[in-house]
N, C-alpha and C. Protein backbone atom coordinates (compact mmCIF):
# COMPACT_ATOMS: atom_id res chain seq x y z
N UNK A 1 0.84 -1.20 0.00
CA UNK A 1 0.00 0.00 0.00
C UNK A 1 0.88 1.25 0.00
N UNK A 2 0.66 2.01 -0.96
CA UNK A 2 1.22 3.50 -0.88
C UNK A 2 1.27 4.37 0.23
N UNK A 3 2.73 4.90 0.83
CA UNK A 3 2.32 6.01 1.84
C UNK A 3 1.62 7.10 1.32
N UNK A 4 0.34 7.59 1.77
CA UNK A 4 -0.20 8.96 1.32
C UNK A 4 0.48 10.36 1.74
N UNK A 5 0.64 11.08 1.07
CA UNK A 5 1.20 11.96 1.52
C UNK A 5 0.21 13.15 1.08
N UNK A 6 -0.31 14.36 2.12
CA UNK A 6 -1.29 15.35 1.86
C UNK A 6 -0.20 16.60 2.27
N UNK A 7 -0.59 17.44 0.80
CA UNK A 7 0.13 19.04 0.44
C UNK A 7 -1.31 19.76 1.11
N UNK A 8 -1.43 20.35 2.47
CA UNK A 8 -2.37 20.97 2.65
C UNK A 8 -1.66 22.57 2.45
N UNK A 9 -2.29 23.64 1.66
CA UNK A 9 -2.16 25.01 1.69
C UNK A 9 -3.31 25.81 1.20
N UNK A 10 -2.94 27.17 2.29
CA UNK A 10 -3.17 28.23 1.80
C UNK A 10 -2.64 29.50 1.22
N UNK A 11 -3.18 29.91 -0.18
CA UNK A 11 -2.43 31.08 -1.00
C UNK A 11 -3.07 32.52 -1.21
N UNK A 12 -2.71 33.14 -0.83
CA UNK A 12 -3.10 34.35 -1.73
C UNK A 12 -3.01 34.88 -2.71
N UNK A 13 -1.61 34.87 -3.09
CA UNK A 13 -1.79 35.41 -4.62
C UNK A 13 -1.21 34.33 -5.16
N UNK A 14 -1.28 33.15 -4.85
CA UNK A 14 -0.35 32.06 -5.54
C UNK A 14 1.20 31.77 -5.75
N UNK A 15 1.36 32.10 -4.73
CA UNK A 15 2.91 31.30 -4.93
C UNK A 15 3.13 30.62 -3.58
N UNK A 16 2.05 30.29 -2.71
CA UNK A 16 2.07 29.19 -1.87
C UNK A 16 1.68 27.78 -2.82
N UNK A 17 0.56 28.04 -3.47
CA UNK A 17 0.22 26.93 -4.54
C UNK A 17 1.24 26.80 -5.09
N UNK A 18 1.99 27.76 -6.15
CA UNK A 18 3.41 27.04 -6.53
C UNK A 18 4.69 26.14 -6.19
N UNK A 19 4.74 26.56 -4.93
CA UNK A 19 5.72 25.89 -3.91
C UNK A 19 4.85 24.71 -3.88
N UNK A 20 3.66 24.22 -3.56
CA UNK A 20 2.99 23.16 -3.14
C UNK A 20 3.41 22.33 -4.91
N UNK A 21 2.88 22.86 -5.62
CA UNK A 21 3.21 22.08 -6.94
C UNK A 21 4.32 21.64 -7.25
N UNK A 22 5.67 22.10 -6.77
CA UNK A 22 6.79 21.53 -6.65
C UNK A 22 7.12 20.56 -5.81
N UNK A 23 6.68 21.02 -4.64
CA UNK A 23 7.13 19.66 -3.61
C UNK A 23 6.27 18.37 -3.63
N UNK A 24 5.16 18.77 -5.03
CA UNK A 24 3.89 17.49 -5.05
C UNK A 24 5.41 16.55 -6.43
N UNK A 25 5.72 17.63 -6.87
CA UNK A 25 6.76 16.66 -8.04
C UNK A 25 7.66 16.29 -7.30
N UNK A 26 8.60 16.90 -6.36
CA UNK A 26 9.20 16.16 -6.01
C UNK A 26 9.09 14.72 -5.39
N UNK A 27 7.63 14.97 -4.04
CA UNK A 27 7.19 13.64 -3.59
C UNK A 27 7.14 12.30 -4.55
N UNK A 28 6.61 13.08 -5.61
CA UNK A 28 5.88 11.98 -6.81
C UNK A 28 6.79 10.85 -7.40
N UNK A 29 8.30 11.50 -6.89
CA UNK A 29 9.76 10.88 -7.65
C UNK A 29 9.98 9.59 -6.48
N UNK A 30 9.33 9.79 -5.57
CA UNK A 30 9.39 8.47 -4.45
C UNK A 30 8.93 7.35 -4.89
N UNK A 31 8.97 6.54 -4.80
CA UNK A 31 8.39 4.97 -4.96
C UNK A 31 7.65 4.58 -4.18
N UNK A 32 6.46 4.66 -4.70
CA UNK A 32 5.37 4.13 -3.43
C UNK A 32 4.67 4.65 -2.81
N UNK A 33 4.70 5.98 -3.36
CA UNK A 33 4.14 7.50 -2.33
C UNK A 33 3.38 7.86 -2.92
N UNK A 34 2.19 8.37 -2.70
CA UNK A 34 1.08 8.62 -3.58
C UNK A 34 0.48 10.04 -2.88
N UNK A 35 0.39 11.16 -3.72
CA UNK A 35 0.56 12.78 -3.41
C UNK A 35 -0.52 13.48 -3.49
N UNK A 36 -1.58 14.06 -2.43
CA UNK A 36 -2.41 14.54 -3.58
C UNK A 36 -2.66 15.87 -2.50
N UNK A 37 -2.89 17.35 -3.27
CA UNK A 37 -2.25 18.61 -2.48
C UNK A 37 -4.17 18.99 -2.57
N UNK A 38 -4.62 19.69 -1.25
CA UNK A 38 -5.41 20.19 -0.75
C UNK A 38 -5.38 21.35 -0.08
N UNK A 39 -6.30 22.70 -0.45
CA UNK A 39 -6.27 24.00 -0.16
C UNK A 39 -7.43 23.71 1.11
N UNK A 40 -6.99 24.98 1.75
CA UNK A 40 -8.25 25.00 3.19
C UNK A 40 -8.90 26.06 2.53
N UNK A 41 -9.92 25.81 3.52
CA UNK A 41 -11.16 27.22 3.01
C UNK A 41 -10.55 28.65 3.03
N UNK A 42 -11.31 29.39 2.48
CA UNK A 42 -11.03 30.35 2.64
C UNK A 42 -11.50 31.54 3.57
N UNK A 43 -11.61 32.17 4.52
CA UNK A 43 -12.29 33.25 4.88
C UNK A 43 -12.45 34.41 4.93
N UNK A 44 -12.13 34.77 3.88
CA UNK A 44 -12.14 36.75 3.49
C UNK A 44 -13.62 36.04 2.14
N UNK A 45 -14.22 37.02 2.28
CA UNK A 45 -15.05 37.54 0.72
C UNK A 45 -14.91 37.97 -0.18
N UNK A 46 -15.53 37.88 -1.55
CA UNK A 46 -14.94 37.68 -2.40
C UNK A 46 -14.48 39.65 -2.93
N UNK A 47 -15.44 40.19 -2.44
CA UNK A 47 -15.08 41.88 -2.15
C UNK A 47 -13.70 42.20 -2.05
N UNK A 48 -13.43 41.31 -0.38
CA UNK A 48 -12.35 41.63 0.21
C UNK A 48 -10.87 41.18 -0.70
N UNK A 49 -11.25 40.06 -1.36
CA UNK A 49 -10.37 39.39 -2.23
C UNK A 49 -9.60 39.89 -3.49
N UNK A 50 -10.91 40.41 -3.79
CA UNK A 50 -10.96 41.55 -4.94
C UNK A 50 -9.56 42.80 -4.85
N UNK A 51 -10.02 43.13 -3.34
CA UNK A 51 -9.15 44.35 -3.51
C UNK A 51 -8.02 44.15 -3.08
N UNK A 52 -7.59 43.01 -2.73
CA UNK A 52 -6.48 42.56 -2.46
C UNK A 52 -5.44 42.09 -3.80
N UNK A 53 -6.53 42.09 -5.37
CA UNK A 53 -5.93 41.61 -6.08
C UNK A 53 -5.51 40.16 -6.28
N UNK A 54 -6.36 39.23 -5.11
CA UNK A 54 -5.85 38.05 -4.90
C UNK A 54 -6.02 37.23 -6.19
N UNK A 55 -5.21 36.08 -6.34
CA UNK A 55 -5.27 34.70 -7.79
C UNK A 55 -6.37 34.19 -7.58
N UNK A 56 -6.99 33.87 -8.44
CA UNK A 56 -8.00 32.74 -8.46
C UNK A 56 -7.94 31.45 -7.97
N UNK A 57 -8.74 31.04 -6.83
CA UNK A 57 -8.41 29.87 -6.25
C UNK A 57 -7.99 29.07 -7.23
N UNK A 58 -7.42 27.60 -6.63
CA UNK A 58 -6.90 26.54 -7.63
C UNK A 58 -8.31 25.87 -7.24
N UNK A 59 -8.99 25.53 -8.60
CA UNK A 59 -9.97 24.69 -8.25
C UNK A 59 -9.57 22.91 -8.17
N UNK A 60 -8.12 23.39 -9.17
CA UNK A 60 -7.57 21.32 -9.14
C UNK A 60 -7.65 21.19 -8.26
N UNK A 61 -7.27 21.94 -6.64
CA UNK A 61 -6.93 21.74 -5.74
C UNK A 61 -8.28 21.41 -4.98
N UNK A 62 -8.56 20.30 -4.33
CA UNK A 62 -9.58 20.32 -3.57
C UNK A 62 -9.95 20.87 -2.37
N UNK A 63 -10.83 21.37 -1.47
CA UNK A 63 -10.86 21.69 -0.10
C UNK A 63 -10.54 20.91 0.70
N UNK A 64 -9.81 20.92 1.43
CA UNK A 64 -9.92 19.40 2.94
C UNK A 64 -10.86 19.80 4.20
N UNK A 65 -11.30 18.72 4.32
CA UNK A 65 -11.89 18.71 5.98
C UNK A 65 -11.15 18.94 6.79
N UNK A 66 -10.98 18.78 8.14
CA UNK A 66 -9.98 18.45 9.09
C UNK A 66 -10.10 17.34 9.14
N UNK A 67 -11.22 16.43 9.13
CA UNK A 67 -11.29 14.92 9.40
C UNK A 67 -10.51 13.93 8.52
N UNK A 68 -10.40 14.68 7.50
CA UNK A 68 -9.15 14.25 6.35
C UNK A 68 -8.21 14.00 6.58
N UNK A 69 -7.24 14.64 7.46
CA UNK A 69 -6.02 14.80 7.66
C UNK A 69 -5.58 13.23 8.37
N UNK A 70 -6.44 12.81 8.73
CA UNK A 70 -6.26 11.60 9.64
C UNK A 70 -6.23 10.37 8.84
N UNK A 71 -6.57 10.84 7.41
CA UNK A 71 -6.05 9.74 6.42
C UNK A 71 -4.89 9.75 6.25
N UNK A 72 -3.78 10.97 6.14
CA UNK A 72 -2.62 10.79 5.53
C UNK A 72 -1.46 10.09 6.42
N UNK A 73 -0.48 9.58 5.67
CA UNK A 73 0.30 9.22 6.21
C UNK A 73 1.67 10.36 7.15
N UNK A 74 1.24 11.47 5.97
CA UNK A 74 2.25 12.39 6.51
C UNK A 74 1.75 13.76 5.81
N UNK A 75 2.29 14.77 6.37
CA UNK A 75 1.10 15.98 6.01
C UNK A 75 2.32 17.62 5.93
N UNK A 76 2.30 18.01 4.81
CA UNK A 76 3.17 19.07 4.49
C UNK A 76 2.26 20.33 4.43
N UNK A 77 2.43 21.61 5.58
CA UNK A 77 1.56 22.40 5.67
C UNK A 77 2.33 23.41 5.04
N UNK A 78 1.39 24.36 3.99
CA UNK A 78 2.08 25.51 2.94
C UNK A 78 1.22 26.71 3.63
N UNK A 79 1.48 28.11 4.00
CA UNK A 79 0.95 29.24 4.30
C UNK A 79 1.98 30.15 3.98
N UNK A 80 0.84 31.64 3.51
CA UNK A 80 1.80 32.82 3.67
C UNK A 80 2.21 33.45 5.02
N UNK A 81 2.99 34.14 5.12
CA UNK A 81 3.64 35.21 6.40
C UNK A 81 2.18 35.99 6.65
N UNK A 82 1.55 35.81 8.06
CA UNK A 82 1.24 37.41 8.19
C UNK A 82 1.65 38.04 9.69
N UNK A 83 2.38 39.16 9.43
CA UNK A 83 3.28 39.42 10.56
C UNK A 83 4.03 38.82 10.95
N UNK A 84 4.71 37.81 10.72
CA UNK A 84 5.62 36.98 11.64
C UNK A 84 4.82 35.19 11.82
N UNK A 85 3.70 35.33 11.60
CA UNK A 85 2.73 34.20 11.68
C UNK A 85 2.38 33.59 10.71
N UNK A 86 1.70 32.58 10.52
CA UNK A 86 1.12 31.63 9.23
C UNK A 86 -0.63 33.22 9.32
N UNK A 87 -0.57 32.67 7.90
CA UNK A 87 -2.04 33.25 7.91
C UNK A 87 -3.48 32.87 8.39
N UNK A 88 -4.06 33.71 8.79
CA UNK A 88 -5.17 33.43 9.81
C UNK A 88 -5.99 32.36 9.12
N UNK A 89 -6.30 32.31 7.78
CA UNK A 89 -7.16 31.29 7.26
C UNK A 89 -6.40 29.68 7.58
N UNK A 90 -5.15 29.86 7.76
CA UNK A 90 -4.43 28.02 7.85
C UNK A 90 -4.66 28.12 9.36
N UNK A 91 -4.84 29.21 9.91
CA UNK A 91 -5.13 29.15 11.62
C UNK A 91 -6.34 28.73 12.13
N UNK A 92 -6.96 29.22 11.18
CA UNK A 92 -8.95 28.46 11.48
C UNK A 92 -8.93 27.54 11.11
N UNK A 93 -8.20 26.94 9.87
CA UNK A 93 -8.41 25.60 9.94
C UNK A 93 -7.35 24.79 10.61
N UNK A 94 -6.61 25.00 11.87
CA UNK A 94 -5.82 24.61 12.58
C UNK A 94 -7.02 24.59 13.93
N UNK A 95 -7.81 25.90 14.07
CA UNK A 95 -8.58 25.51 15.05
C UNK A 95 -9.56 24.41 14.51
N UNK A 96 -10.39 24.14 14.11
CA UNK A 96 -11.51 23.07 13.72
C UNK A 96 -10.57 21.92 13.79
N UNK A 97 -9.62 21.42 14.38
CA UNK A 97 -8.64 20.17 14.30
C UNK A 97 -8.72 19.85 15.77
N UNK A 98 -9.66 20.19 16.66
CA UNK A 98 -9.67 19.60 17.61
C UNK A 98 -10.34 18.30 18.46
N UNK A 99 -11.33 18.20 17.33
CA UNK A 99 -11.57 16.45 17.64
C UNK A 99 -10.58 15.65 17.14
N UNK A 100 -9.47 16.16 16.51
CA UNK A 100 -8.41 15.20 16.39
C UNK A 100 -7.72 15.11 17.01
N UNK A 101 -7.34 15.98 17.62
CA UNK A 101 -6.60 16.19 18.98
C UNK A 101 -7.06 15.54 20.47
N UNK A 102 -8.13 15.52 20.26
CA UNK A 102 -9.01 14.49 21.17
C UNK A 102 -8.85 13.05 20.88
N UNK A 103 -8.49 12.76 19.86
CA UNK A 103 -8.67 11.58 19.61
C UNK A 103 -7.30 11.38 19.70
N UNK A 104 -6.46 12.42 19.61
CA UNK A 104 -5.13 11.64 18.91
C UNK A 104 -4.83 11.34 17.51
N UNK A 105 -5.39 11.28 16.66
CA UNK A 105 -5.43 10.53 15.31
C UNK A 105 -4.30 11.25 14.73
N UNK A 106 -3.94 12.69 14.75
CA UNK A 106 -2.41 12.46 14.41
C UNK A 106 -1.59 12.77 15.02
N UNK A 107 -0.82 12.14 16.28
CA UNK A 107 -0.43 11.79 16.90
C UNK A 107 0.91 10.77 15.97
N UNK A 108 1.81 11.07 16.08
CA UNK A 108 2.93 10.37 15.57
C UNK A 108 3.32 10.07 13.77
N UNK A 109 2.36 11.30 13.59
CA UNK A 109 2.52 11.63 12.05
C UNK A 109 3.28 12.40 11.45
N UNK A 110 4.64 11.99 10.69
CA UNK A 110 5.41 13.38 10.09
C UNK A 110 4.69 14.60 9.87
N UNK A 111 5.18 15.37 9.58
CA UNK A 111 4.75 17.08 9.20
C UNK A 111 5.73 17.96 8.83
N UNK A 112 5.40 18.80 8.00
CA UNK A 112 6.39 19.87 7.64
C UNK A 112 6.08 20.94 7.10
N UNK A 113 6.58 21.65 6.81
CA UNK A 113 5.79 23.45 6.74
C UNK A 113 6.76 24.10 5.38
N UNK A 114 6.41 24.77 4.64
CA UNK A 114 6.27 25.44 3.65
C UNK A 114 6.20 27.19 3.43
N UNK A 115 6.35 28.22 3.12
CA UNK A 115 5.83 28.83 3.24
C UNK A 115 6.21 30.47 2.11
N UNK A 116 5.30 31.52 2.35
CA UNK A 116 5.99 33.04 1.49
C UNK A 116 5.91 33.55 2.36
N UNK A 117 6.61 35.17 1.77
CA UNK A 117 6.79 35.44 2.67
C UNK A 117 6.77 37.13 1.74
N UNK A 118 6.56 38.23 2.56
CA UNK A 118 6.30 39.26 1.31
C UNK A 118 7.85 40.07 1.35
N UNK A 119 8.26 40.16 2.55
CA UNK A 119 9.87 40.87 2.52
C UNK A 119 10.96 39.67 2.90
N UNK A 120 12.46 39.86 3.03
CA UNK A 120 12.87 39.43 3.44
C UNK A 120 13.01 39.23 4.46
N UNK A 121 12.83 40.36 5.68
CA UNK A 121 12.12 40.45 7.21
C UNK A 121 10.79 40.36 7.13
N UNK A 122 10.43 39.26 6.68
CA UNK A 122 8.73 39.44 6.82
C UNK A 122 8.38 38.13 7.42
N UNK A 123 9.37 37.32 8.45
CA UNK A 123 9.31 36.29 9.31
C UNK A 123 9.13 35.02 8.83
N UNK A 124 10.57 34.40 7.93
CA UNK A 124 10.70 33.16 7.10
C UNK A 124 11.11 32.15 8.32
N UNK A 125 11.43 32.42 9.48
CA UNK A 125 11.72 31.63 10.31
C UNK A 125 10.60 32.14 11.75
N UNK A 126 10.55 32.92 12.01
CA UNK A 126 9.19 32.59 12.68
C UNK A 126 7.72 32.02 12.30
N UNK A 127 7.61 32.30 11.00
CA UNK A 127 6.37 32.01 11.12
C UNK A 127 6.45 30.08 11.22
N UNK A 128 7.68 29.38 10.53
CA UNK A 128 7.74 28.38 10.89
C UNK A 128 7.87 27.77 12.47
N UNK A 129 8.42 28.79 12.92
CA UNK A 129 8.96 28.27 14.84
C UNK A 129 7.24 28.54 15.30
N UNK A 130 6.83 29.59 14.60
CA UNK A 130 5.45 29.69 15.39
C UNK A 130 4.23 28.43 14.75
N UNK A 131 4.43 28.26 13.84
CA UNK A 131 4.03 27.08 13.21
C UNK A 131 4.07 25.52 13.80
N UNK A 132 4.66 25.19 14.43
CA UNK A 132 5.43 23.76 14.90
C UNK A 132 5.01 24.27 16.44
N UNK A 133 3.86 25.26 16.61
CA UNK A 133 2.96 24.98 18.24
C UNK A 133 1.79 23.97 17.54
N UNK A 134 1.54 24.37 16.37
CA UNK A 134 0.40 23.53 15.97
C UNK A 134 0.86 22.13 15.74
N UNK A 135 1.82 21.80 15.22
CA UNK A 135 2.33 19.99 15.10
C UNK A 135 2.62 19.90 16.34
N UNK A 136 3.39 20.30 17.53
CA UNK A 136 3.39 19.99 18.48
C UNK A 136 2.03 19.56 19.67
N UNK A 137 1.13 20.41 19.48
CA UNK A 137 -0.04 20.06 20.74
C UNK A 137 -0.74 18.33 19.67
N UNK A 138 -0.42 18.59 18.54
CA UNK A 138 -1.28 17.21 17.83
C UNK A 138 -0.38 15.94 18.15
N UNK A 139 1.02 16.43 18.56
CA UNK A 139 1.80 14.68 18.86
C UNK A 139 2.51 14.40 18.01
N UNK A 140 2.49 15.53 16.73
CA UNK A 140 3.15 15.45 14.90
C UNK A 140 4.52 15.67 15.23
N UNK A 141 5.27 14.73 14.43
CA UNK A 141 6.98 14.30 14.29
C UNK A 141 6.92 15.96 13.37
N UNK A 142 7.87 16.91 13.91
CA UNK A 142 8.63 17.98 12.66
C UNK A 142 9.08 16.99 12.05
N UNK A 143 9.13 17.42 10.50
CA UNK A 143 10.18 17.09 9.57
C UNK A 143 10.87 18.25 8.98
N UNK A 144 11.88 19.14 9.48
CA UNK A 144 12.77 19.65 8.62
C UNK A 144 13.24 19.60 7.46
N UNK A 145 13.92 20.04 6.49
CA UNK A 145 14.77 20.00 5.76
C UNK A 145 15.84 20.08 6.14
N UNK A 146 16.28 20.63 7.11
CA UNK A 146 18.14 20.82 7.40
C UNK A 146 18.46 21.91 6.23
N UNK A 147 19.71 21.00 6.21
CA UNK A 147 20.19 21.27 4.69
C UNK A 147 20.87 20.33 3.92
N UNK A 148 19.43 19.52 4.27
CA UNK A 148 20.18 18.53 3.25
C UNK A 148 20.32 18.60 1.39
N UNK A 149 19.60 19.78 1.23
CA UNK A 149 19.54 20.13 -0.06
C UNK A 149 21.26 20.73 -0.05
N UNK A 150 21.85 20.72 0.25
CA UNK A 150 23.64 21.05 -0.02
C UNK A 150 24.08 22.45 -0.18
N UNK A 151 24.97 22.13 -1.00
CA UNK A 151 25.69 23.43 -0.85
C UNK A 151 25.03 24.97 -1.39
N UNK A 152 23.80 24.70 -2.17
CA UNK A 152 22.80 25.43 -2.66
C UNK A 152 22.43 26.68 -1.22
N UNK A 153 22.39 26.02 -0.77
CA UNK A 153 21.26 26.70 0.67
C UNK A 153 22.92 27.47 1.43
N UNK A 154 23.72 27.41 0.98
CA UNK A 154 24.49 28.44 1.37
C UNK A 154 25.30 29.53 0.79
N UNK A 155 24.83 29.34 -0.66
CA UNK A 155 25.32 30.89 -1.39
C UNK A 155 24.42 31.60 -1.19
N UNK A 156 25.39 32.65 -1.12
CA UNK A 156 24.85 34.46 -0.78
C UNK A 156 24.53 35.22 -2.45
N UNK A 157 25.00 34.53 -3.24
CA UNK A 157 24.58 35.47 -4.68
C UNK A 157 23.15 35.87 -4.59
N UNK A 158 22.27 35.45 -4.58
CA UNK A 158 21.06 35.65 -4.46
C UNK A 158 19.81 35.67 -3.59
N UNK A 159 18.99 36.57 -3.67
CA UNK A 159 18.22 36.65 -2.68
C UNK A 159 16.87 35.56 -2.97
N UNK A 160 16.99 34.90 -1.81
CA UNK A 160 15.74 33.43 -2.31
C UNK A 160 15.33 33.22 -0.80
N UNK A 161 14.20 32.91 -0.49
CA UNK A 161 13.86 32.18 0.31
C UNK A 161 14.12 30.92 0.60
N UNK A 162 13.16 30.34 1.80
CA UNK A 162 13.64 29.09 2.29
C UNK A 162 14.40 29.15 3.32
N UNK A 163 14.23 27.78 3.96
CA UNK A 163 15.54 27.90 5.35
C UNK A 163 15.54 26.52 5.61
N UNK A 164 16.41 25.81 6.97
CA UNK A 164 16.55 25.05 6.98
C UNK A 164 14.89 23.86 7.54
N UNK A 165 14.41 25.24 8.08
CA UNK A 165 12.65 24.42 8.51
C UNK A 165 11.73 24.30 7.45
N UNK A 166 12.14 24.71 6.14
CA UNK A 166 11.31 24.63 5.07
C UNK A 166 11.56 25.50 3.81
N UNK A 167 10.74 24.88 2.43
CA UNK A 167 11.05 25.88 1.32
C UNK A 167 10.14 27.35 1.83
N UNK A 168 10.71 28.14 0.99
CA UNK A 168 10.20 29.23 1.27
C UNK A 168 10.05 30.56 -0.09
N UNK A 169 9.71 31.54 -0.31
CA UNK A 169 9.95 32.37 -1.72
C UNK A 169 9.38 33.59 -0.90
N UNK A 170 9.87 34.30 -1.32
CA UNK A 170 9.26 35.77 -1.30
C UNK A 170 8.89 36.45 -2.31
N UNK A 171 7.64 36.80 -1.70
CA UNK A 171 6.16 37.22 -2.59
C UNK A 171 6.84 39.03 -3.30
N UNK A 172 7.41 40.05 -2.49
CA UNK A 172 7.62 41.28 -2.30
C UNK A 172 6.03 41.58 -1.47
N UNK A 173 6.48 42.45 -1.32
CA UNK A 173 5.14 43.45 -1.03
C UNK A 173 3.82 43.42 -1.81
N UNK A 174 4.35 43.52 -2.86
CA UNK A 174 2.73 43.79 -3.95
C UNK A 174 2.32 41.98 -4.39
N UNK A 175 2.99 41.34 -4.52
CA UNK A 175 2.73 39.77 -4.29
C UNK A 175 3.45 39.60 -5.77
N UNK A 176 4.33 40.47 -6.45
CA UNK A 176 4.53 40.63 -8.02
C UNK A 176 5.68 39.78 -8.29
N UNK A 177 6.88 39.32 -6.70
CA UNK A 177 7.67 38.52 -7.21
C UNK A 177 7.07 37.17 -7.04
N UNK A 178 8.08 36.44 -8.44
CA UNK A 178 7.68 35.35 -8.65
C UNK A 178 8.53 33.72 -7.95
N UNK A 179 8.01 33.25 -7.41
CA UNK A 179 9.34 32.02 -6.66
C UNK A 179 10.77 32.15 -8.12
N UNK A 180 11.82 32.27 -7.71
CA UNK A 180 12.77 31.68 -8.58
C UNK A 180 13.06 29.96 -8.52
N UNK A 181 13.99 29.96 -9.59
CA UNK A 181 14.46 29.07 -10.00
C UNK A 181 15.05 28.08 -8.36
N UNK A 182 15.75 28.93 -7.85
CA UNK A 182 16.41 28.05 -6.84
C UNK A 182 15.33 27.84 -5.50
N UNK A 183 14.27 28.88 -5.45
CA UNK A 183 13.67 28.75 -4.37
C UNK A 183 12.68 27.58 -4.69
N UNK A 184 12.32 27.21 -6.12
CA UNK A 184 11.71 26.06 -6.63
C UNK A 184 12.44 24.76 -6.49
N UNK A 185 13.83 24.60 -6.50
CA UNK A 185 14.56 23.67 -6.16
C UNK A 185 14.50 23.14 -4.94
N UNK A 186 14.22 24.28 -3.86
CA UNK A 186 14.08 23.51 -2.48
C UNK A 186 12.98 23.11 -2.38
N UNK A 187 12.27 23.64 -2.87
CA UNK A 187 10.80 22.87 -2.73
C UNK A 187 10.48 21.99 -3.13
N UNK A 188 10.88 21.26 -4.28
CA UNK A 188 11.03 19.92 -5.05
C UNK A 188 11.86 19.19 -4.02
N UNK A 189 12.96 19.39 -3.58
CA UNK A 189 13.44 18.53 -2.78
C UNK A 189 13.59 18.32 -1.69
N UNK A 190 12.53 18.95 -0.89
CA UNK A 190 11.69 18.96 0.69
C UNK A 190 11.01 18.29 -0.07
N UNK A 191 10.13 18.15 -0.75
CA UNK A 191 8.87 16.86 -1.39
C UNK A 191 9.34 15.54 -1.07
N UNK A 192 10.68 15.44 -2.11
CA UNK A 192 11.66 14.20 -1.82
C UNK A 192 12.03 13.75 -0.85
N UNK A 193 12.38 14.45 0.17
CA UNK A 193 13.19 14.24 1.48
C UNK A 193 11.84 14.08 2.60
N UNK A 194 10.62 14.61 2.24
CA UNK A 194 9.53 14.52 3.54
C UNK A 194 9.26 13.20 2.64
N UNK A 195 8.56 13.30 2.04
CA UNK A 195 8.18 11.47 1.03
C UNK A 195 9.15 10.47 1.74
N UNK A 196 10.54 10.35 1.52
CA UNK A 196 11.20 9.01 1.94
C UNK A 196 11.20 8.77 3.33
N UNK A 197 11.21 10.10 4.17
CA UNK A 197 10.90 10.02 5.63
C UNK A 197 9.52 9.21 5.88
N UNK A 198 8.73 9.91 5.79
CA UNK A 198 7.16 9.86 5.95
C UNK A 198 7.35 8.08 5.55
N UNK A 199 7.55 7.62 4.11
CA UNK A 199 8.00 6.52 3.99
C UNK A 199 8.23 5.25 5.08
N UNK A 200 9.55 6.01 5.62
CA UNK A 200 10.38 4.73 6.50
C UNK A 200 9.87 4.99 7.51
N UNK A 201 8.86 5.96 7.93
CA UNK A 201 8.46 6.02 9.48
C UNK A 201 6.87 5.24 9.18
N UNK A 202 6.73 5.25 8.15
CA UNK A 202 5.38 4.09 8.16
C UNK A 202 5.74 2.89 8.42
N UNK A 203 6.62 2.35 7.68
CA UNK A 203 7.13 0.80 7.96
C UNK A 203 7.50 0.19 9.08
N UNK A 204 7.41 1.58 10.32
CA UNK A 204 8.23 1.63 11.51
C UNK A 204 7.34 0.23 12.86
């Protein structure tokens, strides 16, 4: 039987969905792993959305329950920065996760986090440290990246997101930059690296 692996995110202007579409290819390169990426609801209107300029939801992308989550084998959470934090919509649907938490059901399940970010101080490492209160009260294994992606993740030529708790891109301010080339690389290979984990901790 295939480990399942669930891409849960939320985007605003889409380049959380992008990052998710990379690390769904990377997973996909696993043997045996079977990938399938899910957006949470949304809660702004469509007014509010409007003037934000926001992307058009991904409709490929399906909605998840929370009761869902208790199918996967291992669960990669994607959000933008707001203030220093994940965004309030991956936070409501972090609250409605509490009959799972009651139950336990994921309880000893990999996890890993994703994320944009609009500046370069616009909290690429907090919002992950603040992130991993929510895998923590559920019983969820972090899965990092490190750096095991190599020597990549330590040149200074360019300005890219990402860190060692996850891929990452920066949006700018107006949401106009686009992930690069290398910030797409880590994200393909956090896919790879949470997949073979998630993997060998099923067989466990």
């Amino acid at each position: 039987m295939a480990t399942k692996i669930y891409i849960v995110y939320y985007s605003t202007w889409g380049h959380v969905a992008t990052l998710a579409e990379e690390i769904k290819k990377g997973a996909d390169s696993v043997a045996d792993v079977e990938v399938t990426i899910w957006r949470v609801p949304e809660t702004l209107t469509e007014e509010v959305l409007g003037k934000m300029h926001a992307a058009p939801a991904r409709e490929d992308h399906p909605i998840i329950t929370a009761r869902q989550l208790a199918e996967a084998d291992g669960i990669l959470f994607g959000f933008p920065t707001r203030f220093g934090m994940m965004a309030a919509q991956m936070k409501a649907f972090f609250d409605t996760t509490g009959g799972l938490w009651q139950s336990g059901a994921l309880a000893g399940k990999p996890a890993g986090v994703f994320f944009a970010t609009g500046t370069q101080g616009g909290g690429q490492e907090t919002t992950a440290l603040t992130a991993v209160t929510q895998l923590t009260h559920h019983g969820m294994l972090f899965v990092p990246v490190g750096y095991t992606h190599g020597a990549g993740m330590f040149a200074m030529d360019e300005v890219k997101g990402g860190s060692p708790y996850g891929a990452g891109t920066f949006a700018g301010a107006d949401g106009s930059r686009l992930p690069s080339v290398a910030e797409l690389a880590l994200a393909a290979h956090q896919g790879k690296y949470f997949a073979g984990i998630a993997k060998k901790l099923r067989t466990v």
